[in-house]
Protein backbone atom coordinates (compact mmCIF):
# COMPACT_ATOMS: atom_id res chain seq x y z
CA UNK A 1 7.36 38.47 -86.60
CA UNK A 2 7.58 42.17 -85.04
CA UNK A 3 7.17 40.79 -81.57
CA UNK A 4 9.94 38.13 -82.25
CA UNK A 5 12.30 40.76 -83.18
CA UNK A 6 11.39 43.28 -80.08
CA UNK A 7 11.72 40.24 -77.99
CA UNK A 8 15.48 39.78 -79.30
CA UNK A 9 16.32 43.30 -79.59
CA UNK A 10 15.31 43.77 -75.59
CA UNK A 11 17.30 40.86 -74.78
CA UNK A 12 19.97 41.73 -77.08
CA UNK A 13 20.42 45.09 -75.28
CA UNK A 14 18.93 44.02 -71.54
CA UNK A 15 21.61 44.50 -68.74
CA UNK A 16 24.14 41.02 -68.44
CA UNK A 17 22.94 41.28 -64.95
CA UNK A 18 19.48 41.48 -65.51
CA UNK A 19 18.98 38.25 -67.94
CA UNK A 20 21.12 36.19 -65.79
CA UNK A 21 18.58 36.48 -63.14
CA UNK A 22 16.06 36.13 -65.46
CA UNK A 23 17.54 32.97 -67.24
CA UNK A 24 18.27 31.66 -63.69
CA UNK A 25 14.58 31.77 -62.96
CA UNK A 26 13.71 30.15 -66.12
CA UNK A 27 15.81 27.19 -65.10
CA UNK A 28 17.89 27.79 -68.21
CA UNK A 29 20.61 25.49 -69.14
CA UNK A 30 22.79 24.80 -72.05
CA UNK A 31 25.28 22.49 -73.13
CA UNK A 32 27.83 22.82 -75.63
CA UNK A 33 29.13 20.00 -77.41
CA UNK A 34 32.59 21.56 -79.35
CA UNK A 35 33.12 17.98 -80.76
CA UNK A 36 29.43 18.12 -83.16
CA UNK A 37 29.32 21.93 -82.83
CA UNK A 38 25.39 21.86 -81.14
CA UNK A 39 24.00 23.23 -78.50
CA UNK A 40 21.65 21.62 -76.28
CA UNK A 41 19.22 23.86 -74.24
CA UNK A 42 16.70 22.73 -71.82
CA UNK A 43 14.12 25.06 -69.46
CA UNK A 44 12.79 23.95 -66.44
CA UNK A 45 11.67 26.65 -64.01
CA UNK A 46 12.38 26.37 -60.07
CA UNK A 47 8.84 25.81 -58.46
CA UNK A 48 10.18 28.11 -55.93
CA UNK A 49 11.95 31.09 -57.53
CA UNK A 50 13.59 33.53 -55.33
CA UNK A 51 13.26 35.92 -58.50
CA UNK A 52 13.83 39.56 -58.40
CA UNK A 53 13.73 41.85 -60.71
């Protein structure tokens, strides 16, 4: 579990910035539904990322 946890400690404390891009290049989405309380996540990455660090 110690690389789970340094995984969401360096996204915990990564730049806003930074993980937008990085969630943008994932192809990161997520839906909230207020009326069941879930959220629904889905990946699907760009097959042509324009991804900068």
């Amino acid at each position: 579990m110690h690389a789970t946890s340094d995984t969401v400690d360096a996204l915990r404390t990564a730049d806003p910035a930074a993980k937008a891009r990085l969630y943008r290049a994932l192809g990161l989405r997520m839906t909230y539904d207020h009326t069941q309380r879930k959220m629904r996540i889905g990946i699907g990455p760009d097959p042509h990322p324009d991804f900068r660090w």
